[in-house]
C-alpha atoms as a PDB file:
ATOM      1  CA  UNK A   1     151.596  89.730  57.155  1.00  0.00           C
ATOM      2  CA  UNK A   2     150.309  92.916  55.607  1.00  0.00           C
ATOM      3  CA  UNK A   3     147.034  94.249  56.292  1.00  0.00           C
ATOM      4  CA  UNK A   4     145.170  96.485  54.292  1.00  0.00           C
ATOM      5  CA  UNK A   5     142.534  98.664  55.901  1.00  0.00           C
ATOM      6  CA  UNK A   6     139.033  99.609  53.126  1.00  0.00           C
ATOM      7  CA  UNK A   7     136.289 101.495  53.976  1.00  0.00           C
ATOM      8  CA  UNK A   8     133.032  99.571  52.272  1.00  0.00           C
ATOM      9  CA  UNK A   9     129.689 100.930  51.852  1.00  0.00           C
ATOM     10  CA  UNK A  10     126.751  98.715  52.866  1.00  0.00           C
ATOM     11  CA  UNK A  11     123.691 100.376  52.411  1.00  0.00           C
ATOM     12  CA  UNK A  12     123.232  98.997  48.817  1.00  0.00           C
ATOM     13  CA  UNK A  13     123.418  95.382  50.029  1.00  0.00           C
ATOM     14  CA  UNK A  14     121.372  96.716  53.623  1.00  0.00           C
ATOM     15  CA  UNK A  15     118.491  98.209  50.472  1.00  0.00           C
ATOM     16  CA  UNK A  16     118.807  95.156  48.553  1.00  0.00           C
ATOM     17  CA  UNK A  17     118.374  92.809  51.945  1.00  0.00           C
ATOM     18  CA  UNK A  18     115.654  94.989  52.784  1.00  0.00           C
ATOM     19  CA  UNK A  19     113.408  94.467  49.330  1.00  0.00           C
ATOM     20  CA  UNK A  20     114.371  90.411  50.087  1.00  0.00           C
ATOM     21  CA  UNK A  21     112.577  91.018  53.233  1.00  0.00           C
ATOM     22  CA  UNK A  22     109.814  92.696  52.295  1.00  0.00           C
ATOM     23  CA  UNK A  23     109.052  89.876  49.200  1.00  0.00           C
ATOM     24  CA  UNK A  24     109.551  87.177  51.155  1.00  0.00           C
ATOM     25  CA  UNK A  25     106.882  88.919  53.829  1.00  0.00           C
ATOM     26  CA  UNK A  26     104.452  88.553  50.595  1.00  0.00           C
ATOM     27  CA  UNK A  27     105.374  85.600  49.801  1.00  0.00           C
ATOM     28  CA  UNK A  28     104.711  84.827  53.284  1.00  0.00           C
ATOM     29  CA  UNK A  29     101.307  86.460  53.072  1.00  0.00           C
ATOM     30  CA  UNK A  30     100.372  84.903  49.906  1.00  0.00           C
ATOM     31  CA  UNK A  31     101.327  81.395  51.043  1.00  0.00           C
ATOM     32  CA  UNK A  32      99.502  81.796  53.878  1.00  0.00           C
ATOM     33  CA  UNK A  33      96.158  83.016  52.103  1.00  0.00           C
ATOM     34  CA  UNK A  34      96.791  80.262  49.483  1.00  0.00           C
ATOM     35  CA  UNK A  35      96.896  77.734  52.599  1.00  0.00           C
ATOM     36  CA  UNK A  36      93.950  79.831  54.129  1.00  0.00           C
ATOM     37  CA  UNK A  37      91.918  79.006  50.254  1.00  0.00           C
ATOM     38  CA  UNK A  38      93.115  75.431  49.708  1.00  0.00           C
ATOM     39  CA  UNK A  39      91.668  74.681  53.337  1.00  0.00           C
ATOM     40  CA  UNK A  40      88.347  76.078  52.826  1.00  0.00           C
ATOM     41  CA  UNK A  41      88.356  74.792  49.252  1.00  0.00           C
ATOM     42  CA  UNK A  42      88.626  70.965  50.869  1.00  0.00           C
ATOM     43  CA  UNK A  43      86.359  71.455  53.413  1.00  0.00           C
ATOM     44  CA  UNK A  44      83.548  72.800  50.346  1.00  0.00           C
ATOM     45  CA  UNK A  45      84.917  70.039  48.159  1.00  0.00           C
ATOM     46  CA  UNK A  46      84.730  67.453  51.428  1.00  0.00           C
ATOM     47  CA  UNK A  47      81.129  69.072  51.975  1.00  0.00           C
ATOM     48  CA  UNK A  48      80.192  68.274  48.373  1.00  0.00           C
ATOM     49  CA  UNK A  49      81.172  65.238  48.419  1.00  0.00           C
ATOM     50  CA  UNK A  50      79.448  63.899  51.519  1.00  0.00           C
ATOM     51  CA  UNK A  51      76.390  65.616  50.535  1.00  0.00           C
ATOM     52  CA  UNK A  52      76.337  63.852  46.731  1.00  0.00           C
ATOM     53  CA  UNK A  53      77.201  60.462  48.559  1.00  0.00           C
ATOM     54  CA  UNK A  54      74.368  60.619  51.196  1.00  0.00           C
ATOM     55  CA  UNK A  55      72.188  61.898  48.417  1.00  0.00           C
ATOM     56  CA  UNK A  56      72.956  58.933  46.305  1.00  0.00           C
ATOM     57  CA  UNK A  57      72.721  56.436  49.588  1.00  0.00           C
ATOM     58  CA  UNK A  58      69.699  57.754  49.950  1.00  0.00           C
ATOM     59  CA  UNK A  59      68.153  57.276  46.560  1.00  0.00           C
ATOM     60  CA  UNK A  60      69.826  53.667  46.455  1.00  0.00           C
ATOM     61  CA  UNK A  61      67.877  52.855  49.605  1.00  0.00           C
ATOM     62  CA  UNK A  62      64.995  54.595  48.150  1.00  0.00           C
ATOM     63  CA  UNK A  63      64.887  52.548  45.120  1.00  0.00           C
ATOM     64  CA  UNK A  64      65.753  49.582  46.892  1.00  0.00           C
ATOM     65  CA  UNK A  65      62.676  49.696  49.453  1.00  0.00           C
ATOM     66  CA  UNK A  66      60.192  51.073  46.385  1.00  0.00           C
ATOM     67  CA  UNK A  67      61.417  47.849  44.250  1.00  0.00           C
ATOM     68  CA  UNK A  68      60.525  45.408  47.297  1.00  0.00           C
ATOM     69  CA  UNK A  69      57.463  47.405  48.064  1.00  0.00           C
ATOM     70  CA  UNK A  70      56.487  46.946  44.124  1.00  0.00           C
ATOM     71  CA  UNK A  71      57.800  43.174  44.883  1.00  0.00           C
ATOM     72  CA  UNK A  72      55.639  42.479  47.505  1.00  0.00           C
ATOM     73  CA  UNK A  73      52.698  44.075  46.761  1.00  0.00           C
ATOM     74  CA  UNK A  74      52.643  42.326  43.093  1.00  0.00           C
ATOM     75  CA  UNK A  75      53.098  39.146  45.315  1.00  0.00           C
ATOM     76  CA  UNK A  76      50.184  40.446  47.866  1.00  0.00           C
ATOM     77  CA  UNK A  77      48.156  41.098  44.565  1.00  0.00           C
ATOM     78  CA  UNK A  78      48.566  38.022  43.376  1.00  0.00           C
ATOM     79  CA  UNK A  79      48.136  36.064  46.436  1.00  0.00           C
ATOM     80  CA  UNK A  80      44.750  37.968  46.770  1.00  0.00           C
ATOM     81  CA  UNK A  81      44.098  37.234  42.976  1.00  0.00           C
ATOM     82  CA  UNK A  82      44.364  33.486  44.131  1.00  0.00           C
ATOM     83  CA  UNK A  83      42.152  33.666  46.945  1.00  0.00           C
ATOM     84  CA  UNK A  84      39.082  35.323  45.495  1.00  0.00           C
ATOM     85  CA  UNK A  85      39.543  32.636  43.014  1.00  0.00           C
ATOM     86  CA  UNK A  86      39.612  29.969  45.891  1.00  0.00           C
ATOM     87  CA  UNK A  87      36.967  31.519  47.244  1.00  0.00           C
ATOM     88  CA  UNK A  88      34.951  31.412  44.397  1.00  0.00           C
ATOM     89  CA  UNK A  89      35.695  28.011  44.201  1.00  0.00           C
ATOM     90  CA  UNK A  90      34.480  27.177  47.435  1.00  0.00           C
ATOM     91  CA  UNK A  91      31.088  29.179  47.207  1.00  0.00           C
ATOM     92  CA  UNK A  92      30.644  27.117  44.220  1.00  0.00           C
ATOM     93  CA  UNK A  93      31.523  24.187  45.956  1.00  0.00           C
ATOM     94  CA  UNK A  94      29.792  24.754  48.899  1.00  0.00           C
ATOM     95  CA  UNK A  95      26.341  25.799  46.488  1.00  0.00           C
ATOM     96  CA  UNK A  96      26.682  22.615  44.360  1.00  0.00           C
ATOM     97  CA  UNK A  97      26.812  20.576  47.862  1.00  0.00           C
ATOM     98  CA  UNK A  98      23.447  22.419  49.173  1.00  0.00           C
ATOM     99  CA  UNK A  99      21.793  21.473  46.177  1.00  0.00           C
ATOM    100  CA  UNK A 100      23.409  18.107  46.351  1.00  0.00           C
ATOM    101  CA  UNK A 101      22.484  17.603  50.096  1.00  0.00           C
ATOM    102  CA  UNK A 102      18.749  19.344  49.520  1.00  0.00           C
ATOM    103  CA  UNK A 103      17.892  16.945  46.798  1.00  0.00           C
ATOM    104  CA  UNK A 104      19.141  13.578  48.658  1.00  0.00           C
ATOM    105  CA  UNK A 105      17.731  14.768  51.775  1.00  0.00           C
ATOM    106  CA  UNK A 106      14.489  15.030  49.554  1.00  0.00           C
ATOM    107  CA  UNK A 107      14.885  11.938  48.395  1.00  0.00           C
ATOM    108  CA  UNK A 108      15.780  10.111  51.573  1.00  0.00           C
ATOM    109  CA  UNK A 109      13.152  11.846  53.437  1.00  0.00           C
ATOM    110  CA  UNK A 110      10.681  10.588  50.707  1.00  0.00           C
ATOM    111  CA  UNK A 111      11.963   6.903  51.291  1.00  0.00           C
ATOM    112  CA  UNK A 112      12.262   7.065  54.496  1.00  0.00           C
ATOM    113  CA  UNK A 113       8.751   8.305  54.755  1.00  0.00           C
ATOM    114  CA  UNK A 114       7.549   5.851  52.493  1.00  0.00           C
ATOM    115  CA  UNK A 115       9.605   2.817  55.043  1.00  0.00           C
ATOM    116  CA  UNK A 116       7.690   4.531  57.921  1.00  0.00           C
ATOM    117  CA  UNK A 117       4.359   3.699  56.060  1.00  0.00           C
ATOM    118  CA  UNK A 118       4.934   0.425  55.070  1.00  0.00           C
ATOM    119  CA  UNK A 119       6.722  -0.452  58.535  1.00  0.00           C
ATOM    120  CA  UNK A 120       3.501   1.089  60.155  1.00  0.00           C
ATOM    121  CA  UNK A 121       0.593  -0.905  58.291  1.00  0.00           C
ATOM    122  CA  UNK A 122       2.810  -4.060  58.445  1.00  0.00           C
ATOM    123  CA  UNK A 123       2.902  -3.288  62.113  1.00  0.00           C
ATOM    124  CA  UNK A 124      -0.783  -2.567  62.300  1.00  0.00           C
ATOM    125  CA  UNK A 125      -1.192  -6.083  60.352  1.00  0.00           C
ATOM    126  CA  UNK A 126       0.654  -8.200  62.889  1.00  0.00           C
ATOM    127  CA  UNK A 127      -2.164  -7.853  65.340  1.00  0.00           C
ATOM    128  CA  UNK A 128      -4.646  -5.804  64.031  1.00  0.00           C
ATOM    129  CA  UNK A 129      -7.431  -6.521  66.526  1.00  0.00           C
ATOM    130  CA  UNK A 130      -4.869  -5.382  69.199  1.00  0.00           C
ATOM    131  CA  UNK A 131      -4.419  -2.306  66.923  1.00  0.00           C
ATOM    132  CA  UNK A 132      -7.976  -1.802  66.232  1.00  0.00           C
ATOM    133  CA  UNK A 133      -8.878  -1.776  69.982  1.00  0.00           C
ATOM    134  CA  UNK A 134      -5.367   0.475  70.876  1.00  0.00           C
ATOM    135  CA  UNK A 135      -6.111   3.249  68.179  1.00  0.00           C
ATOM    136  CA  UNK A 136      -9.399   2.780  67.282  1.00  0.00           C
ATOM    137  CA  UNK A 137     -11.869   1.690  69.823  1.00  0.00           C
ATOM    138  CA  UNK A 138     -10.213   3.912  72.326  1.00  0.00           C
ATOM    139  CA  UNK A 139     -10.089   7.239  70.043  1.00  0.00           C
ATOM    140  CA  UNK A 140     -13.882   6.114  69.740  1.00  0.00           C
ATOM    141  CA  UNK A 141     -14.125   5.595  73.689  1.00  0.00           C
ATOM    142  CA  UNK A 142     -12.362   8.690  74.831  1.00  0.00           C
ATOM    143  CA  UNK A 143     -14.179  10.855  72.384  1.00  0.00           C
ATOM    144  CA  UNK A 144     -17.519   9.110  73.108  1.00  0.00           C
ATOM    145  CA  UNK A 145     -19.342  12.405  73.939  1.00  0.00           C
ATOM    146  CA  UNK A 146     -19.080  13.448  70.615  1.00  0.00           C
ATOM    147  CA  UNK A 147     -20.261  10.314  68.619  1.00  0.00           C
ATOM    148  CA  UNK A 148     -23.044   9.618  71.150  1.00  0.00           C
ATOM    149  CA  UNK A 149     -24.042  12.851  71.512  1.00  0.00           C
ATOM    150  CA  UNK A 150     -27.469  13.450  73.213  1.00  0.00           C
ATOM    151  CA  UNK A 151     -31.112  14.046  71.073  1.00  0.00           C
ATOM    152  CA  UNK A 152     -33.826  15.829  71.977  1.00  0.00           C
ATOM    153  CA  UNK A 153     -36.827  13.270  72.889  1.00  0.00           C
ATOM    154  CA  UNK A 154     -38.897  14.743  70.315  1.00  0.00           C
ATOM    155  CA  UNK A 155     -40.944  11.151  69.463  1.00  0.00           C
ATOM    156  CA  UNK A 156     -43.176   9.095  71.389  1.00  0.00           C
ATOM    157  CA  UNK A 157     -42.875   6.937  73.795  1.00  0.00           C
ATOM    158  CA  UNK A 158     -43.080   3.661  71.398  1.00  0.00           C
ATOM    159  CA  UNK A 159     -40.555   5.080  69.052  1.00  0.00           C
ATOM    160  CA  UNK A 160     -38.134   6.418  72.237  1.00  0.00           C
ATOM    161  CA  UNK A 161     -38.186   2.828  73.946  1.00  0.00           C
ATOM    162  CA  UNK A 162     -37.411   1.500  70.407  1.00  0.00           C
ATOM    163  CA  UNK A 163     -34.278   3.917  70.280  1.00  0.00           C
ATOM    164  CA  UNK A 164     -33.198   2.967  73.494  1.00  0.00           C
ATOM    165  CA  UNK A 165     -33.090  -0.918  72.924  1.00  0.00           C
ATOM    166  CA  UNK A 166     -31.136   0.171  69.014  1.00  0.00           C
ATOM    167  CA  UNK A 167     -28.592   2.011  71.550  1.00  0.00           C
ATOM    168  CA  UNK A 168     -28.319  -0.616  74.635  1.00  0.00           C
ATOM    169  CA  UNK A 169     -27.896  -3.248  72.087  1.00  0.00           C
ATOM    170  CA  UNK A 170     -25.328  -1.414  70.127  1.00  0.00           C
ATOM    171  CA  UNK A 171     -23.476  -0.731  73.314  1.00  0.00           C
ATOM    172  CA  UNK A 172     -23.328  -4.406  74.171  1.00  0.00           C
ATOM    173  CA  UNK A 173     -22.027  -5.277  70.337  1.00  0.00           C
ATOM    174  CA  UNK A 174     -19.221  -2.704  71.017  1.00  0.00           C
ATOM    175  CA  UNK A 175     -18.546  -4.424  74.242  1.00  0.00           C
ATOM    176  CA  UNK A 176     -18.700  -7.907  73.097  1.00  0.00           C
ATOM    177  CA  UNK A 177     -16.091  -6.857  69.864  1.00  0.00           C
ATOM    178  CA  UNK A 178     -13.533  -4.571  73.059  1.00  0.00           C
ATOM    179  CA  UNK A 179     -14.301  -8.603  75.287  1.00  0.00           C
ATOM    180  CA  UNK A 180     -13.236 -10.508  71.693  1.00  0.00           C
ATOM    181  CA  UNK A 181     -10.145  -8.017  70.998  1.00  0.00           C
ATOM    182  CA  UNK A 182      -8.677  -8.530  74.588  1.00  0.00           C
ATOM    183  CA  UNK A 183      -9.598 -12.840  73.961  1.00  0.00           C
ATOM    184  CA  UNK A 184      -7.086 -12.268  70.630  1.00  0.00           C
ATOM    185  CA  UNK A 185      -4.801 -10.057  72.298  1.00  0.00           C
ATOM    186  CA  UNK A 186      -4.233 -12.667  75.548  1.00  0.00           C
ATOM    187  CA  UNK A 187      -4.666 -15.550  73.207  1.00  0.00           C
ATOM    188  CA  UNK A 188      -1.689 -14.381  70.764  1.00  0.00           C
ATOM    189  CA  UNK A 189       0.408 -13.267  73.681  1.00  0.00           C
ATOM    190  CA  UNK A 190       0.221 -16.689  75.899  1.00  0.00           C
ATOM    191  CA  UNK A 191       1.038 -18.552  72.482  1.00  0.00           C
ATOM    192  CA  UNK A 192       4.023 -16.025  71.838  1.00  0.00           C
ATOM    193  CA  UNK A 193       5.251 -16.317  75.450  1.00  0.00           C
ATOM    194  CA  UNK A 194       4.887 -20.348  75.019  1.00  0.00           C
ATOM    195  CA  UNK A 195       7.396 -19.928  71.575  1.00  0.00           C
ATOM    196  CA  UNK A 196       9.373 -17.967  73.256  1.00  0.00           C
ATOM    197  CA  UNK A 197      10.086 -20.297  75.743  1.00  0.00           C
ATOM    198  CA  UNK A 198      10.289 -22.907  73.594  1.00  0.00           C
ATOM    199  CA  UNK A 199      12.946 -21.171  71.263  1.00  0.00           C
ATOM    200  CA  UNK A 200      14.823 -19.818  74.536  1.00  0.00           C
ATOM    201  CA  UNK A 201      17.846 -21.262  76.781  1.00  0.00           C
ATOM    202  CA  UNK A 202      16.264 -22.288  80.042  1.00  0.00           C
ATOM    203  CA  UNK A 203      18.982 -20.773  82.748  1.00  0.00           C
ATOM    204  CA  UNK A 204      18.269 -23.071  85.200  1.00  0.00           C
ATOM    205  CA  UNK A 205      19.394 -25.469  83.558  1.00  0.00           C
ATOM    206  CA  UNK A 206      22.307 -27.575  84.608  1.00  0.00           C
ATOM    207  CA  UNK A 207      25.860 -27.716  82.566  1.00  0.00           C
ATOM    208  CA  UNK A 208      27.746 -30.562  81.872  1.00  0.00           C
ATOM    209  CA  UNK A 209      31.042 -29.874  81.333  1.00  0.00           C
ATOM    210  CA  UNK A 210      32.426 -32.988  79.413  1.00  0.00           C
ATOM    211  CA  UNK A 211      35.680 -33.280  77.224  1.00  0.00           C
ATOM    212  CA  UNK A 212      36.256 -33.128  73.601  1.00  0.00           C
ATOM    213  CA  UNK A 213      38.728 -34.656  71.565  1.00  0.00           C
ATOM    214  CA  UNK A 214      40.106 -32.322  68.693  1.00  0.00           C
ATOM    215  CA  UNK A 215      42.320 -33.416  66.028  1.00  0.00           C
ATOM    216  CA  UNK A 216      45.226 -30.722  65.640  1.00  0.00           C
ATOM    217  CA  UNK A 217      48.025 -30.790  62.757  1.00  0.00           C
ATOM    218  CA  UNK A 218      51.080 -29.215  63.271  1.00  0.00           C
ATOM    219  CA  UNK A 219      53.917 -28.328  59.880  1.00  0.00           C
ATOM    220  CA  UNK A 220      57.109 -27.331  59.955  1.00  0.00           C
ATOM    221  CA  UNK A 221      57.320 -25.196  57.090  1.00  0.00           C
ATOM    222  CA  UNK A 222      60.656 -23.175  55.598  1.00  0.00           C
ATOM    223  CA  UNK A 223      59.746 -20.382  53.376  1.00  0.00           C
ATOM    224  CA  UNK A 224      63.198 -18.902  52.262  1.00  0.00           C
ATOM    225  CA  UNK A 225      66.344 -20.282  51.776  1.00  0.00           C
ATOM    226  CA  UNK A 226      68.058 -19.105  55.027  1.00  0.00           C
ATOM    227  CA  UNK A 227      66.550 -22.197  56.037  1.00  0.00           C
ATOM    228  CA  UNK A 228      64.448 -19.605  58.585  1.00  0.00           C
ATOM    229  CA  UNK A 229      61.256 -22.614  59.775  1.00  0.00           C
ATOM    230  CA  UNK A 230      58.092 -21.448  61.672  1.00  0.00           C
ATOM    231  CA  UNK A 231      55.427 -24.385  62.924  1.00  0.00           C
ATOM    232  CA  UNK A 232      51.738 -23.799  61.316  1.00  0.00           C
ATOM    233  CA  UNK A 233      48.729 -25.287  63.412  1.00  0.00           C
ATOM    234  CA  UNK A 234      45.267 -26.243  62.002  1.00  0.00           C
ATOM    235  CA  UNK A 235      42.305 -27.345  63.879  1.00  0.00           C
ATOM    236  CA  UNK A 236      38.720 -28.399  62.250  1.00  0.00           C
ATOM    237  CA  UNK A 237      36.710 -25.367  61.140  1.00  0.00           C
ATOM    238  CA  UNK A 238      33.329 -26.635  60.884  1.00  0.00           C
ATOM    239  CA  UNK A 239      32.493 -27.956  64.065  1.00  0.00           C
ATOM    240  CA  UNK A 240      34.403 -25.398  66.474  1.00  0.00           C
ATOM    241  CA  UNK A 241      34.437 -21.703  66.260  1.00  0.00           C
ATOM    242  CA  UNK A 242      36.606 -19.130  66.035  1.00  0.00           C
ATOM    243  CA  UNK A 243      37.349 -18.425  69.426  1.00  0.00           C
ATOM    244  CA  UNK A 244      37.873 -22.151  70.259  1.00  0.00           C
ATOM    245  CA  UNK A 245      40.362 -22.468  67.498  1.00  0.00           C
ATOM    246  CA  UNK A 246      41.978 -19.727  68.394  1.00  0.00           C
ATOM    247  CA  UNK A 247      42.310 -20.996  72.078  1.00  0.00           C
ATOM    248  CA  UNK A 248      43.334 -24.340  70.743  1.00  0.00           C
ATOM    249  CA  UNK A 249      46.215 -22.891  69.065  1.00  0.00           C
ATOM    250  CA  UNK A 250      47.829 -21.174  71.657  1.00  0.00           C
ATOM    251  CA  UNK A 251      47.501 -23.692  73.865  1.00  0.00           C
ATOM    252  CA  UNK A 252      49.208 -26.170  71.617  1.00  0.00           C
ATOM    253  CA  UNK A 253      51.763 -22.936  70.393  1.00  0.00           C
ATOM    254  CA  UNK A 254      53.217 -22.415  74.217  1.00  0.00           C
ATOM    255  CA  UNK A 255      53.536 -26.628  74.993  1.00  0.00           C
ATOM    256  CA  UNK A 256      55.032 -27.219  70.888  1.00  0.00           C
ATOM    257  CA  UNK A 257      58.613 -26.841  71.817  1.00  0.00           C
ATOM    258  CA  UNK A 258      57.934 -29.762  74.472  1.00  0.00           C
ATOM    259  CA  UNK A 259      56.049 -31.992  72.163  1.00  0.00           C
ATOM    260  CA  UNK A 260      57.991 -35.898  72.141  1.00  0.00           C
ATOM    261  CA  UNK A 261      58.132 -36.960  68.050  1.00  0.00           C
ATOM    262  CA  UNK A 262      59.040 -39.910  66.941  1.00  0.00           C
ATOM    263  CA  UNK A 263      59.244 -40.414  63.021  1.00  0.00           C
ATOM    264  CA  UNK A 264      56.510 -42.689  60.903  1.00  0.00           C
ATOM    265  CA  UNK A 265      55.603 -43.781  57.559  1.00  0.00           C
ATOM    266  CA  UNK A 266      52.958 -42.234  55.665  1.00  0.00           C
ATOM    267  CA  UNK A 267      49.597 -44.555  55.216  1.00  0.00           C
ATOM    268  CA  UNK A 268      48.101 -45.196  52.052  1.00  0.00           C
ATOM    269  CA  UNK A 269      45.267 -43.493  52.840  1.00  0.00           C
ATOM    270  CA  UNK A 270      47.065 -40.028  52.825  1.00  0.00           C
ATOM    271  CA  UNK A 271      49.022 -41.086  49.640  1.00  0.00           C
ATOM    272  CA  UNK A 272      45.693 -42.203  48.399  1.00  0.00           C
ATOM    273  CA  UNK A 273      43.778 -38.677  49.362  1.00  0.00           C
ATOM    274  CA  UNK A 274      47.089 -36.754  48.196  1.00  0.00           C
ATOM    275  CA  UNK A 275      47.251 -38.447  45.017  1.00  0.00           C
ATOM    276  CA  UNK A 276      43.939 -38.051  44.023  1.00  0.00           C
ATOM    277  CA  UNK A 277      44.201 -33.973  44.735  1.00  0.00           C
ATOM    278  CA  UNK A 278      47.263 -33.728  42.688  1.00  0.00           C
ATOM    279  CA  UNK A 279      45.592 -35.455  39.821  1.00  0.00           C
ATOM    280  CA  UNK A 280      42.809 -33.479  39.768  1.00  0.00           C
ATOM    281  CA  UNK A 281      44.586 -30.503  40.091  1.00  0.00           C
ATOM    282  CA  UNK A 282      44.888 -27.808  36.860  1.00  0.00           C
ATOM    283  CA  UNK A 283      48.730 -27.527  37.091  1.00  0.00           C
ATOM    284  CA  UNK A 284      51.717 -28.680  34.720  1.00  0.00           C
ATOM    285  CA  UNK A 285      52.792 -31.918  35.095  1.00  0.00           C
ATOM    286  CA  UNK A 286      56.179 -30.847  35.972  1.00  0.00           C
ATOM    287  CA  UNK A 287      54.428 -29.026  38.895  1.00  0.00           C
ATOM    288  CA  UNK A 288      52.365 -32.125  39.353  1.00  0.00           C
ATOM    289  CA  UNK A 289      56.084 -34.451  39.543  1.00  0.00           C
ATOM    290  CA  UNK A 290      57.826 -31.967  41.365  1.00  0.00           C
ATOM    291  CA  UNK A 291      54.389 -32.016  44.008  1.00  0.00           C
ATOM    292  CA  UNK A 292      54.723 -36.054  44.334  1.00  0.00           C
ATOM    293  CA  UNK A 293      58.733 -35.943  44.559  1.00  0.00           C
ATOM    294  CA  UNK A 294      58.274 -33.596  47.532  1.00  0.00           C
ATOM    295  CA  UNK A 295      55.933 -35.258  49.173  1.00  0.00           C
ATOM    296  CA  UNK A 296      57.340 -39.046  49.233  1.00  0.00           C
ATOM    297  CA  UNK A 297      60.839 -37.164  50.842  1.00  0.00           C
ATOM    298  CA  UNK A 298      59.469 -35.313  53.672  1.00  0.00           C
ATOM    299  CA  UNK A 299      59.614 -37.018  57.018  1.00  0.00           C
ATOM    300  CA  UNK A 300      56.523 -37.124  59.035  1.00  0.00           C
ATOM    301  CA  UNK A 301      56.136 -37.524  62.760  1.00  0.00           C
ATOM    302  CA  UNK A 302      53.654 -38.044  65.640  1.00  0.00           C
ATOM    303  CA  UNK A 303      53.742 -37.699  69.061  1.00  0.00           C
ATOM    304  CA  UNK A 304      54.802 -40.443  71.377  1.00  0.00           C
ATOM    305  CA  UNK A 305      52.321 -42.187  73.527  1.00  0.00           C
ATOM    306  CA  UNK A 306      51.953 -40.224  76.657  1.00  0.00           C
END
């Protein structure tokens, strides 16, 4: 194989490599200020950014606690609109109820006052001597050195031994009316002792205790139609009182389910009685029928012979 030897000159391509180098060192450069901008341009548009969206956090939470604080204090407002009003209310109240209280305490005390009066001079009345000689004669007697107060003996001796019988004798008067006051007072008080007695138990006396035959009905009664029946007991309420029916009752209530019965006929003197309160009564006649049809189909019992 032939070979064929050329000479070739490189410095062309050498200068042309060597301008490729040196733009693609500025291209270099500029790509790495362009990278060197774009990263400070983020961080000032990141910057920007954060500081608009804190700013607008911030005035969203701003406007959000004014709007509750404008909330709430309308609702304090109002809540303090409502209690001056109460309050008001209440003073009124409470100045009506004064005037309410001052006038029937007025008027009760004048009542009252007036009772007290009465009650006193109708006390007085009872036994007025007794009264008399309690708050009269005594007032008189313990204040004796001012009604008979001393004189000067300025008259004779005729006129002074005249004055002195006047006084002796009206001593004795006043002693013979205190003598006749205490004769009423013991009087009334031996007669009102002697009522008393009279009207009062004597506790010495001895008790009898005797026995007391009670009559005592006892119905079977059915009130609803789950054929539910409950026993009703009545005892004579005239001549025993409350507590001795009541005892009756539970003593026949807790011996009931132990009771012998034995079935009877009804007398004529209950259908007699019986008839003669359904006639008279102010229902219907149906009500009347219905009454008597009910009646003459119960079953009555009584209790063996013990």
């Amino acid at each position: 194989m032939a070979s064929i030897d050329c000479v070739l000159d490189t410095n062309p391509m050498a200068a042309e490599i060597g301008t490729v180098s040196n733009h693609v060192n500025a291209t270099t450069t500029a790509v790495v200020a362009m990278q060197t901008a774009v990263v400070i341009a983020e961080a000032k548009a990141a910057d920007h950014v954060c500081d608009n969206v804190n700013k607008g956090f911030y005035t969203l939470i701003r406007s959000q606690i004014s709007q509750k604080i404008a909330k709430l204090q309308s609702e304090v407002d109002s809540q303090l609109m409502r209690l001056n009003q109460q309050r008001k209310q209440l003073l009124a109240v409470k100045g009506r109820m004064e005037r309410d209280y001052n006038m029937i305490s007025n008027r009760y005390i004048k009542l009252f006052n007036g009772l007290n009066s009465n009650l006193k001079q109708r006390v007085f009345e009872l036994d007025k001597p007794t009264i008399d000689f309690a708050v009269r004669e005594i007032d008189k007697v313990s204040n004796r050195t001012k009604y008979l107060s001393a004189t000067v003996p300025v008259t004779q001796l005729e006129s002074l031994s005249i004055s002195q019988k006047i006084i002796a004798s009206n001593v004795k008067y006043r002693g013979l009316s205190v003598i006749n006051s205490m004769k009423n007072f013991l009087s009334d008080m031996y007669e009102q002792n002697k009522l008393t007695d009279q009207i009062l138990l004597n506790t010495n006396r001895i008790v009898d205790n005797s026995s007391l035959s009670v009559p005592v009905i006892i119905a079977e009664v059915n009130y609803d139609k789950f054929d539910n029946k409950k026993f009703e007991i009545d005892v004579n309420n005239i001549e025993l009182n409350k507590l001795s029916q009541a005892a009756i009752k539970n003593a026949v209530m807790s011996i009931i389910e132990f009771l012998p019965w034995q079935k009877s006929t009804i007398s004529n003197e209950i259908q007699s009685e019986f008839s003669k309160f359904n006639s008279s009564s102010n229902n219907s006649q149906r009500v009347k029928d219905m009454t008597i049809k009910l009646f003459m189909a119960n079953n009555y019992q009584h209790l063996q012979n013990q």
